[in-house]
Protein backbone atom coordinates (compact mmCIF):
# COMPACT_ATOMS: atom_id res chain seq x y z
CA UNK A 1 -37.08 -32.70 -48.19
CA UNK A 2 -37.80 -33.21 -44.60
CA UNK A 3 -40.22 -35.28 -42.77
CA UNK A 4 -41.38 -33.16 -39.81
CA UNK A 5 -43.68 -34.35 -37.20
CA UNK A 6 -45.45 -30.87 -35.67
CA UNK A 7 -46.98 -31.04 -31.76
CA UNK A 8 -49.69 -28.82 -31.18
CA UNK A 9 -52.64 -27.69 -30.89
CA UNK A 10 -54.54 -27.54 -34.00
CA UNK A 11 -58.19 -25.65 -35.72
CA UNK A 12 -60.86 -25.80 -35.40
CA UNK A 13 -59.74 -25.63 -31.77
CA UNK A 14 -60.01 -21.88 -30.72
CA UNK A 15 -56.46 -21.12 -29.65
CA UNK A 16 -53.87 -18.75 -30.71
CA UNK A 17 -51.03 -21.53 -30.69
CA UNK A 18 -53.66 -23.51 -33.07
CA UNK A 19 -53.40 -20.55 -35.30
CA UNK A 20 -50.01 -19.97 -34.93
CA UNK A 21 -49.18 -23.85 -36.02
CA UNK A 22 -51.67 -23.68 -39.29
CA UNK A 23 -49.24 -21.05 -40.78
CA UNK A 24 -46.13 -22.36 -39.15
CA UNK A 25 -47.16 -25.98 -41.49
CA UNK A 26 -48.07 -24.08 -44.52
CA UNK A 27 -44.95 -22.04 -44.65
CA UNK A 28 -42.76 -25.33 -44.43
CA UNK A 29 -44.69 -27.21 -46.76
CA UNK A 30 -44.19 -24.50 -49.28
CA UNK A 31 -40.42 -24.46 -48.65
CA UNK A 32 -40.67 -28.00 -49.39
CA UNK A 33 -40.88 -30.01 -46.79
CA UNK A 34 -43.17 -33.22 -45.52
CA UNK A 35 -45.27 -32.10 -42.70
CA UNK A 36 -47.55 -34.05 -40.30
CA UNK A 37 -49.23 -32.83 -37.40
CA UNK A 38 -49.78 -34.46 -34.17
CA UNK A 39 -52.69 -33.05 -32.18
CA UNK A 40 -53.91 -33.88 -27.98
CA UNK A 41 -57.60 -32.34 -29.22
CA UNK A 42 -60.05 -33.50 -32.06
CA UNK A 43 -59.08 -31.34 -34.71
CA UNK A 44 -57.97 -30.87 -39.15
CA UNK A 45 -54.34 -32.81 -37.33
CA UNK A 46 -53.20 -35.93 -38.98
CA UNK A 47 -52.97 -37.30 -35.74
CA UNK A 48 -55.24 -37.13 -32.43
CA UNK A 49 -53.51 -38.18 -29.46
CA UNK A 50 -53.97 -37.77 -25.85
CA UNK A 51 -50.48 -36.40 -24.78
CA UNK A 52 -51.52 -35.25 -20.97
CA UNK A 53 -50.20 -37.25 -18.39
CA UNK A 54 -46.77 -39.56 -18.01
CA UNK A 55 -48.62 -42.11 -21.28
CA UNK A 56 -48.25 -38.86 -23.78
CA UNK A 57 -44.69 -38.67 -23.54
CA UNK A 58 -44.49 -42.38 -24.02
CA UNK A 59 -46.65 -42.86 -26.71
CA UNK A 60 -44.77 -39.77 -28.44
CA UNK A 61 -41.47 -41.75 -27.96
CA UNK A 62 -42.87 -44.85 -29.84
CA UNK A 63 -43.47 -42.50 -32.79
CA UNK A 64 -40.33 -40.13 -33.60
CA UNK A 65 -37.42 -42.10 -35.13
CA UNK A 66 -39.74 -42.34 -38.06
CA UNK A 67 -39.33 -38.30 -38.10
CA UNK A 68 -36.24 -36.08 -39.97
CA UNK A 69 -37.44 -33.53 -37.05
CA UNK A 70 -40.22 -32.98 -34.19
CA UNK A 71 -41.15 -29.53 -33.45
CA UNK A 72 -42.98 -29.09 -30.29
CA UNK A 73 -45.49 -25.58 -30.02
CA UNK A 74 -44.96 -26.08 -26.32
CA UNK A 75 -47.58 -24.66 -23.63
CA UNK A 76 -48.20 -26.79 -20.14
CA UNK A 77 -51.73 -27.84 -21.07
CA UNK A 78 -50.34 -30.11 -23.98
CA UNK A 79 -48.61 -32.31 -21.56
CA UNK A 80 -49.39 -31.52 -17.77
CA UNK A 81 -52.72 -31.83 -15.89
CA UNK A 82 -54.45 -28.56 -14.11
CA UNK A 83 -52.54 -28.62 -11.44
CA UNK A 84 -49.53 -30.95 -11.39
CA UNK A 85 -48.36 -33.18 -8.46
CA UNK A 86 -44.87 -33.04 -7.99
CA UNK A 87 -44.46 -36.74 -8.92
CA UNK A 88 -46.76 -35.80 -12.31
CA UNK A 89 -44.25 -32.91 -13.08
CA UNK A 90 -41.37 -35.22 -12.80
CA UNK A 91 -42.80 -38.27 -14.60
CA UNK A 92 -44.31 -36.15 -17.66
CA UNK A 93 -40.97 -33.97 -17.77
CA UNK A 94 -38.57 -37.19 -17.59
CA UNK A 95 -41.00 -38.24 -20.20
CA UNK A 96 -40.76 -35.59 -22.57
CA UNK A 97 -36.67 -35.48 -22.21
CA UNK A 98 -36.67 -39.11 -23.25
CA UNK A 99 -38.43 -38.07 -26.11
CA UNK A 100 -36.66 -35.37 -26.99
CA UNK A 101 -33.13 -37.19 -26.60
CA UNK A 102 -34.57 -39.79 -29.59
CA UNK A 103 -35.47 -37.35 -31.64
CA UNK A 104 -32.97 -37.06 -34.73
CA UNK A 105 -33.80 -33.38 -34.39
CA UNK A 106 -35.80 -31.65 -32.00
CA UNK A 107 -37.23 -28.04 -31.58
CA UNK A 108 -39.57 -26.84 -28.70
CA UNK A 109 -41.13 -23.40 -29.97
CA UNK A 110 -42.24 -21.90 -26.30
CA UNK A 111 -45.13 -20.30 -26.32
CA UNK A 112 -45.83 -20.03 -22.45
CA UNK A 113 -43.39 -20.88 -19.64
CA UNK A 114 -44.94 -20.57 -16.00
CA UNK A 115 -41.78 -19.33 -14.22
CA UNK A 116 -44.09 -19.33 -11.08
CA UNK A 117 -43.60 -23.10 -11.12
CA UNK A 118 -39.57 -23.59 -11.17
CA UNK A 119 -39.73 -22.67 -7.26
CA UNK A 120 -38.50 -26.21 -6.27
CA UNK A 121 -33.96 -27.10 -7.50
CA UNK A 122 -35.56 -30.05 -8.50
CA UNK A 123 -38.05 -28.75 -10.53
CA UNK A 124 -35.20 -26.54 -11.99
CA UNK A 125 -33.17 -28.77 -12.78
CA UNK A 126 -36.15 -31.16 -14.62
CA UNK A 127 -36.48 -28.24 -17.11
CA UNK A 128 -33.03 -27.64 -17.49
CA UNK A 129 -32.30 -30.89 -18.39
CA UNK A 130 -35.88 -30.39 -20.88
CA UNK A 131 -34.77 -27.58 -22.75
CA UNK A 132 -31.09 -28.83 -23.09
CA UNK A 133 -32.69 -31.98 -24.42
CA UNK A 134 -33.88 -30.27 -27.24
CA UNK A 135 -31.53 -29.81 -30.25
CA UNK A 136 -32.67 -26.12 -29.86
CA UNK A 137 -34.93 -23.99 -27.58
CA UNK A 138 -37.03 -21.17 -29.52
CA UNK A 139 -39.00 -18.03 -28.07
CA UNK A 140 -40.29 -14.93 -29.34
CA UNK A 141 -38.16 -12.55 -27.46
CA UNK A 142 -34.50 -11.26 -26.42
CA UNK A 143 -35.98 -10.91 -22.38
CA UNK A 144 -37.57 -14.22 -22.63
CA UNK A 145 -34.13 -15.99 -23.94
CA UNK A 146 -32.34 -14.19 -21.12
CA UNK A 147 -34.87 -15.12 -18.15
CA UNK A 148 -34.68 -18.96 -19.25
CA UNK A 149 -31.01 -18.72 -19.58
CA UNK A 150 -30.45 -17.46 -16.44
CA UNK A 151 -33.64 -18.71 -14.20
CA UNK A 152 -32.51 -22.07 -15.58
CA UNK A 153 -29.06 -22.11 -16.57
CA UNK A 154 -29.22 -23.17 -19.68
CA UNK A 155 -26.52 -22.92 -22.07
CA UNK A 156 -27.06 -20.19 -24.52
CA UNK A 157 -26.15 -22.24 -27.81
CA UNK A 158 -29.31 -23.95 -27.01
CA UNK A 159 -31.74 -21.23 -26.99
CA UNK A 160 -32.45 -18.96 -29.90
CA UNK A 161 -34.81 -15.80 -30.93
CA UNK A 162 -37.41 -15.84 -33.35
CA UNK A 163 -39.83 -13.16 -35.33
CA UNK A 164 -42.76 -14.12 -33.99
CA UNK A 165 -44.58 -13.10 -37.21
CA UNK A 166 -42.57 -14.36 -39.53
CA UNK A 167 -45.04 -17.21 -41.02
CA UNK A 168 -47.90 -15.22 -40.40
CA UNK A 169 -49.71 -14.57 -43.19
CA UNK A 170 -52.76 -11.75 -44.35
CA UNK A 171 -56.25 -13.29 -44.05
CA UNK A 172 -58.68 -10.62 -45.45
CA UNK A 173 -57.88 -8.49 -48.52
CA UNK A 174 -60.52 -5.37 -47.45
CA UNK A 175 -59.49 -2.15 -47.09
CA UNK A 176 -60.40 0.24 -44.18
CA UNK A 177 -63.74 1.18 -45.79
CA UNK A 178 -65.08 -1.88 -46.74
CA UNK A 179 -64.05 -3.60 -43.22
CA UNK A 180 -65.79 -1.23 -41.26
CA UNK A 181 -68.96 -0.97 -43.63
CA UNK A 182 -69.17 -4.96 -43.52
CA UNK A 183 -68.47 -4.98 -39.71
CA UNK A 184 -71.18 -1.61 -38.85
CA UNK A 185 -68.68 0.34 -37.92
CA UNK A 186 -69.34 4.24 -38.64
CA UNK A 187 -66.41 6.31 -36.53
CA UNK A 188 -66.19 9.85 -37.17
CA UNK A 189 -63.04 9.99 -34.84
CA UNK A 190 -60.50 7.36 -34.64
CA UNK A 191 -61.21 3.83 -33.82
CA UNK A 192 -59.44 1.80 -30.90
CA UNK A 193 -59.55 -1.90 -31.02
CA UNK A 194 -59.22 -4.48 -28.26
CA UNK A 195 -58.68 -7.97 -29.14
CA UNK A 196 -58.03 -11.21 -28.68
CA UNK A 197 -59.30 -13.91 -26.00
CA UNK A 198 -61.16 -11.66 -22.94
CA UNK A 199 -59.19 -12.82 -19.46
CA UNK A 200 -58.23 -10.95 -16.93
CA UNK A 201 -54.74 -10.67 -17.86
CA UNK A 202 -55.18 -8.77 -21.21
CA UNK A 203 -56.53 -6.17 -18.95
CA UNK A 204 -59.14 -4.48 -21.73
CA UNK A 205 -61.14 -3.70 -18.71
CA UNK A 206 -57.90 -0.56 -18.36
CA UNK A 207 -58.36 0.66 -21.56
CA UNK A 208 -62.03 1.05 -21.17
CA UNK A 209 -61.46 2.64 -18.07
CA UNK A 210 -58.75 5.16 -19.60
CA UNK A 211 -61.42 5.78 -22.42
CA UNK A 212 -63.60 7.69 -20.64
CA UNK A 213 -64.46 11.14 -21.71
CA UNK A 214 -62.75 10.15 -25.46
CA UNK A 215 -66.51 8.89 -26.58
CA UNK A 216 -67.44 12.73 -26.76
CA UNK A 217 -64.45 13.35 -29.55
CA UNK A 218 -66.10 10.97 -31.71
CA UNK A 219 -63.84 8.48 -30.97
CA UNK A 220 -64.98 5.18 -30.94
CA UNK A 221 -63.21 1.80 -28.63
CA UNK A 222 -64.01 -2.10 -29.55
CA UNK A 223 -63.58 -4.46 -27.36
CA UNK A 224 -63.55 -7.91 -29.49
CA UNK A 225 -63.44 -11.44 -28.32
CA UNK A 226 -64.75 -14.05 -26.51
CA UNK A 227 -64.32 -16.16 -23.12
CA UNK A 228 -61.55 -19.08 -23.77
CA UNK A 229 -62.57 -21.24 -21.31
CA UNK A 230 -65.43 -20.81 -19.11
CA UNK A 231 -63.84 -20.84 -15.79
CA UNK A 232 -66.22 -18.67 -13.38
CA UNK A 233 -63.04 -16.16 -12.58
CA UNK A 234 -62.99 -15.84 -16.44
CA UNK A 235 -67.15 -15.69 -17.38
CA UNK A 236 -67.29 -13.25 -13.86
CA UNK A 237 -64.58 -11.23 -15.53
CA UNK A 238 -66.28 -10.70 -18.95
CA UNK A 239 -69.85 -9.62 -17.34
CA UNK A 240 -67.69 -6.80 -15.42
CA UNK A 241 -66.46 -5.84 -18.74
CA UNK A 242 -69.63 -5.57 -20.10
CA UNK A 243 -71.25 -3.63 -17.40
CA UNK A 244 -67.65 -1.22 -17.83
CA UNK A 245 -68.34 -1.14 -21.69
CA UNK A 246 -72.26 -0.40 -21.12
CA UNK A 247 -71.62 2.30 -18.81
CA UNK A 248 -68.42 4.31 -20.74
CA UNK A 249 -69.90 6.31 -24.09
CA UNK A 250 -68.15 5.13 -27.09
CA UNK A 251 -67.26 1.79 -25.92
CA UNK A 252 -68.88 -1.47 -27.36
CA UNK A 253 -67.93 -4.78 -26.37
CA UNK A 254 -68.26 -7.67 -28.89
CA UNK A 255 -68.43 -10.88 -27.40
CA UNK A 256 -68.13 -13.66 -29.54
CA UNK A 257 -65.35 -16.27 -31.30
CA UNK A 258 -63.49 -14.29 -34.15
CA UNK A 259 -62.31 -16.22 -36.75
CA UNK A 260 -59.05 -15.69 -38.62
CA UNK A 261 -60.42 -13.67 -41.13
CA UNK A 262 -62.88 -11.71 -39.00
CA UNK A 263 -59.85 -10.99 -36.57
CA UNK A 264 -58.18 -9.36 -39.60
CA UNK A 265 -60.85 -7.59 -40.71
CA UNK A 266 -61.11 -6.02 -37.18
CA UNK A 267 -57.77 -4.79 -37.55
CA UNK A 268 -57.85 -3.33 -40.82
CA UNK A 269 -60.87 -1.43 -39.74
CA UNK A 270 -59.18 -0.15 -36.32
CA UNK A 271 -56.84 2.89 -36.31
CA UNK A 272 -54.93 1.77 -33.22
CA UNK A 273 -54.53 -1.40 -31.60
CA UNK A 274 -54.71 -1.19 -27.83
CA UNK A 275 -52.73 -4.38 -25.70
CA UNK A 276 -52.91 -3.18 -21.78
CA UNK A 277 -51.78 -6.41 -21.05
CA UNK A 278 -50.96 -6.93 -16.89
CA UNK A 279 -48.64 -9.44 -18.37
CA UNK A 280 -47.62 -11.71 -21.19
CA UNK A 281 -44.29 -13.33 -22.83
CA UNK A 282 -45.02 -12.27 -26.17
CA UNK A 283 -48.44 -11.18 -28.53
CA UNK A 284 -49.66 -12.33 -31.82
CA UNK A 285 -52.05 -9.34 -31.95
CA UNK A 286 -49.20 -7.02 -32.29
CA UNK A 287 -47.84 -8.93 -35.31
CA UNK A 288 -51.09 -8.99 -37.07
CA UNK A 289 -51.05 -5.76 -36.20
CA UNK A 290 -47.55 -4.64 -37.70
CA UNK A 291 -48.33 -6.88 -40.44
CA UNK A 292 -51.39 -4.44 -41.79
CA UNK A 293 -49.52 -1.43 -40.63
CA UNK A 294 -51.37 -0.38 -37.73
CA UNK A 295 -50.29 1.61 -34.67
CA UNK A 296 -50.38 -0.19 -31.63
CA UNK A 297 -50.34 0.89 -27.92
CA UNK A 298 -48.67 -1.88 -25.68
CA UNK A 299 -47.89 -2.01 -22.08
CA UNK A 300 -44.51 -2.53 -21.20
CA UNK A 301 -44.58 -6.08 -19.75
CA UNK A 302 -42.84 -9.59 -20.20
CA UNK A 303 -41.57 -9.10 -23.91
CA UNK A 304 -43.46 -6.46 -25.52
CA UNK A 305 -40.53 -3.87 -25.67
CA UNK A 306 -38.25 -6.61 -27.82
CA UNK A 307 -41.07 -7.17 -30.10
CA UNK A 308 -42.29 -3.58 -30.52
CA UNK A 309 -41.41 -1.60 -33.93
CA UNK A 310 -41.58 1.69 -34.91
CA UNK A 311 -45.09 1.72 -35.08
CA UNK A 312 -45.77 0.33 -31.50
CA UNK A 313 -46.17 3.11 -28.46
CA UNK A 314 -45.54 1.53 -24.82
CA UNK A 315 -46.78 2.11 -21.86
CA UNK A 316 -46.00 2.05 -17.91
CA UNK A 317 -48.84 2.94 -16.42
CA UNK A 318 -52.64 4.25 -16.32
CA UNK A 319 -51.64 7.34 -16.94
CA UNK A 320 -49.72 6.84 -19.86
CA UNK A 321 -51.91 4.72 -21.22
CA UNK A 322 -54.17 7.54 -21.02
CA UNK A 323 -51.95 10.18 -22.67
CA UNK A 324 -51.43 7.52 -25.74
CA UNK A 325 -55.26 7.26 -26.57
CA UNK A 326 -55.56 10.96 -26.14
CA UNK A 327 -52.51 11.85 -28.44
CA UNK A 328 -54.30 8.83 -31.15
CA UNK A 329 -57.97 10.99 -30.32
CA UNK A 330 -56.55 13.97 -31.80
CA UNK A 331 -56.72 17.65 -30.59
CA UNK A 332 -60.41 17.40 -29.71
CA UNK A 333 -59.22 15.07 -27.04
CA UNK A 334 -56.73 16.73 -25.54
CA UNK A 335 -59.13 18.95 -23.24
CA UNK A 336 -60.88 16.07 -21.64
CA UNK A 337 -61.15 15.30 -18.22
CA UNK A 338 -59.50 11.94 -17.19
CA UNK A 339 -60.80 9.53 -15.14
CA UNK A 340 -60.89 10.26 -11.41
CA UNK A 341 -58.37 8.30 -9.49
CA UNK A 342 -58.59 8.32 -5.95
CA UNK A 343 -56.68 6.69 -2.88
CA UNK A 344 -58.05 4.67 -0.19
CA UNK A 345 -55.53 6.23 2.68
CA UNK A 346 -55.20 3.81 5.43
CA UNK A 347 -55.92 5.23 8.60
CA UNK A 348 -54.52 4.09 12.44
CA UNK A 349 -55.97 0.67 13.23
CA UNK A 350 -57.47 -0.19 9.68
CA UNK A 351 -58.11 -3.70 9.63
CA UNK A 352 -58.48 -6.27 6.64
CA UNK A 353 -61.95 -5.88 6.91
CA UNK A 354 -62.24 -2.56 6.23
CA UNK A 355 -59.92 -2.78 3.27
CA UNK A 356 -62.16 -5.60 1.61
CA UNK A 357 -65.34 -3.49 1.79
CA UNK A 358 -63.71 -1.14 0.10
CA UNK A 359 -62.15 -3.25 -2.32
CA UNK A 360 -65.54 -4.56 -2.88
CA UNK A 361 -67.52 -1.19 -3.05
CA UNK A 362 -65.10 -0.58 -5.87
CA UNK A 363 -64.95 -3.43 -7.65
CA UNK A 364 -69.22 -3.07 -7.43
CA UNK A 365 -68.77 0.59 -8.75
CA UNK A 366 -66.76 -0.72 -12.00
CA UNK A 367 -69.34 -3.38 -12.74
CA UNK A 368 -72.04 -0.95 -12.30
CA UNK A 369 -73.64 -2.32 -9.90
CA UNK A 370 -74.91 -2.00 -5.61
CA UNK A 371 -73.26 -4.74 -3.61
CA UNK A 372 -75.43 -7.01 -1.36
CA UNK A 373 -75.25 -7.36 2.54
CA UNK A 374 -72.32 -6.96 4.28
CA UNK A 375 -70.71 -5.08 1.10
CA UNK A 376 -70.43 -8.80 -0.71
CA UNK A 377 -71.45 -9.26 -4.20
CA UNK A 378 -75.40 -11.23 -2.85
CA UNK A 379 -77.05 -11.48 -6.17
CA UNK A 380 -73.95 -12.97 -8.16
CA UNK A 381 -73.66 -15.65 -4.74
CA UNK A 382 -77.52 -16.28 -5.25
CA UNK A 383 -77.09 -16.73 -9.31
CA UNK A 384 -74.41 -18.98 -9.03
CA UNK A 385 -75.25 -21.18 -6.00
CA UNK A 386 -77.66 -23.53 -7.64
CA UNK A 387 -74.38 -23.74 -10.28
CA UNK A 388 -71.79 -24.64 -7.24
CA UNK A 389 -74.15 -27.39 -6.14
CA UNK A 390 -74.11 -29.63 -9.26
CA UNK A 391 -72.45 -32.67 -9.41
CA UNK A 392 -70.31 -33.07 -12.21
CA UNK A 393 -72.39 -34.47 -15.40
CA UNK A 394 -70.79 -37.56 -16.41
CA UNK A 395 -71.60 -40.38 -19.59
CA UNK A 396 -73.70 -43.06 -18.26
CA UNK A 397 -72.22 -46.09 -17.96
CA UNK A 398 -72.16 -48.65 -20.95
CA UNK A 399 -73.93 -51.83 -19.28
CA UNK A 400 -76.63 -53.80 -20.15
CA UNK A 401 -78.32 -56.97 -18.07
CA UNK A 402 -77.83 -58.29 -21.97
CA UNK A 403 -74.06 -59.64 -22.32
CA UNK A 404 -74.09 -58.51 -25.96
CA UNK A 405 -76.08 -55.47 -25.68
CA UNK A 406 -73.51 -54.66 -23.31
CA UNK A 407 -70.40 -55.20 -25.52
CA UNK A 408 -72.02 -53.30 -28.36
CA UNK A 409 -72.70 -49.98 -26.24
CA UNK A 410 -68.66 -50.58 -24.92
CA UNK A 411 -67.80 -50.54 -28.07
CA UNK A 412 -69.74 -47.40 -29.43
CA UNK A 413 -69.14 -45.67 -26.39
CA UNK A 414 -64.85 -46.22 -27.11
CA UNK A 415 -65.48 -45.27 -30.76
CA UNK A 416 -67.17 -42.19 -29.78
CA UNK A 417 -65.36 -40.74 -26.90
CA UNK A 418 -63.20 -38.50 -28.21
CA UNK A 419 -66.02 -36.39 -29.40
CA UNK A 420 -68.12 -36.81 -26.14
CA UNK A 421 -65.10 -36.43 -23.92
CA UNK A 422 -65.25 -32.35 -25.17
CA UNK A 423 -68.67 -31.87 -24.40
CA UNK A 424 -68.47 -33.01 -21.13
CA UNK A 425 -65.43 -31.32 -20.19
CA UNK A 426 -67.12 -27.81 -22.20
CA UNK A 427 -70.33 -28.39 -20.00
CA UNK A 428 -68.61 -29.04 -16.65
């Protein structure tokens, strides 16, 4: 039996590594071993420790000789502020290959690796030396273990390939029926699903698009999920949806959290699982996906083709993307119109200016709405002003004129701050 200690995040938080981790522990604790879990957020962890910043690695050193083996579910935000200084890059990294290098044995499980960021040799060569810290380096995918191998020059001993779903386990026991009579779902044609966290990069808003026309075939598309953090590019980008959803027949959008079981349940009662991802390294969707035998429609980006199986259709472009939920739709779709797709031809002496109003006149178009003056987007400007002007809410500070009543609301206020810290940051 091994003592593990496990870095990550952890439920309740809403996260997909969270959920990843919860099966991850279970599946070594039935094979036997002694798990803990170490956690930077308030959470079911063992453990809740503030890891971001050059003191995380540190007070993660102080802990893991008393560990058979750390496994770290790595992703940026565990360790590294939004954004990193140089000089907090290279403290937090030297940190975290100090920590590594005491380890007895030491795993880093990559979840996310910003590739955007190893611009800078030096910065190279600070995750070269991270990853060759590690006893071993573990991703989801053959094109992800190639691009750190040869971005970074690691050596390839150190970095290995594993199923992504291979501790995932089945959360809802309903079949087809009974998960789309307890979710009001009532398709006559084939149902599309959508889900997972609603960000840009997921790019639902395509398959929506690509949708149109298929709502008259009885086919049904739902879009399921909710806003992981409300950043304004991220809240901005679900209202477009919305308005896309509102305006295409046969689309419904379902904004909300999804727990584990409800996530399942989704699946079960979908016939395809759409992932138009712009980009991504790997997906859990298409696990749980493969997992209850569903077809899936992918797009070809970062490692989807090394994790696809024989149920999993990619795709290149719009257009295929297209053909896919037509051929899913069934004959009845095949006469459909598609979308119209036209091109904004640039003309002698087009400016930037010109370009933006018609980027904008667009982008207005999608969301279903008229811009304001001068082609900008007025009424979201005057909604969110009053927003922009707020200063940041903060705690009040603990004092008193009392000496003791001072002390005492110190006191509360250090016992209590790592469930205030949360709502601050959530209502900033």
């Amino acid at each position: 039996m091994k003592k593990v200690l496990v870095v990550s995040a952890y439920p309740p938080v809403r996260d997909g590594i969270a959920n990843y981790t919860i099966q991850y522990v279970a599946r070594r604790r039935r094979d036997g071993d002694d798990v803990e879990v170490l956690s930077p957020w308030p959470s079911a962890a063992h453990y809740c420790l503030n890891l971001v910043g050059w003191r995380g690695p540190l007070a993660l050193l102080k802990r893991v000789r008393a560990y058979d083996e750390l496994v770290i579910q790595f992703h940026p935000t565990l360790f590294y502020p939004e954004p990193s200084s140089a000089s907090q890059f290279a403290a937090i990294t030297s940190g975290l290959i100090a920590v590594l290098s005491r380890a007895r044995h030491s795993e880093l499980v990559l979840h996310e690796v910003d590739y955007r960021t190893t611009g800078s040799s030096k910065r190279r060569l600070l995750l070269r030396r991270l990853f060759q810290a590690a006893s071993i380096t573990s991703v989801h995918t053959d094109a992800e273990r190639t691009r750190i191998i040869d971005t970074l020059d690691v050596e390839p001993s150190k970095v290995r390939v594993i199923n992504h779903g291979q501790y995932f386990i089945k959360r809802t026991s309903m079949d087809q029926a009974a998960a789309r009579k307890s979710l009001g779902v009532d398709a006559s044609g084939k149902v599309f699903l959508c889900i997972g966290f609603v960000q840009p990069h997921k790019g639902f808003d395509r398959a929506v698009r690509e949708f149109s026309g298929l709502g008259q075939t009885g086919a049904q598309l739902y879009v399921v999920g909710s806003v992981r953090v409300e950043e304004p590019e991220y809240v901005h980008h679900a209202e477009a949806l919305r308005s896309l959803t509102e305006a295409t027949p046969g689309t419904t959008l379902k904004l909300d959290y999804v727990t584990d079981e409800l996530f399942d349940r989704w699946i079960v009662a979908s016939d395809v699982v759409v992932l138009p991802y712009r980009y991504i390294s790997s997906s859990s969707v298409m696990e749980r996906a493969t997992l209850y035998g569903r077809p899936v429609i992918a797009a070809d980006v970062g490692g989807m083709r090394d994790q696809a199986g024989e149920l999993v259709t990619l795709v290149a472009s719009d257009d295929e993307l297209r053909a896919a939920m037509v051929a899913h739709a069934g004959s009845t779709a095949a006469g459909v119109a598609a979308p119209l797709r036209t091109r904004f031809e640039l003309g002698d002496g087009a400016d930037a200016g010109a370009v933006m109003t018609e980027v904008r006149r667009r982008a207005d178009t999608l969301r279903g709405h008229t811009g304001g003056a001068n082609g900008k987007n007025g009424h979201r400007a005057a909604e969110l002003s009053p927003l922009l002007t707020l200063t940041p809410f903060a705690v009040p500070r603990p004092d008193s004129r009392k000496r003791w009543r001072g002390a005492i609301k110190r006191t509360v206020a250090a016992l209590t701050k790592w469930q205030t810290d949360p709502l601050v940051d959530h209502i900033n």
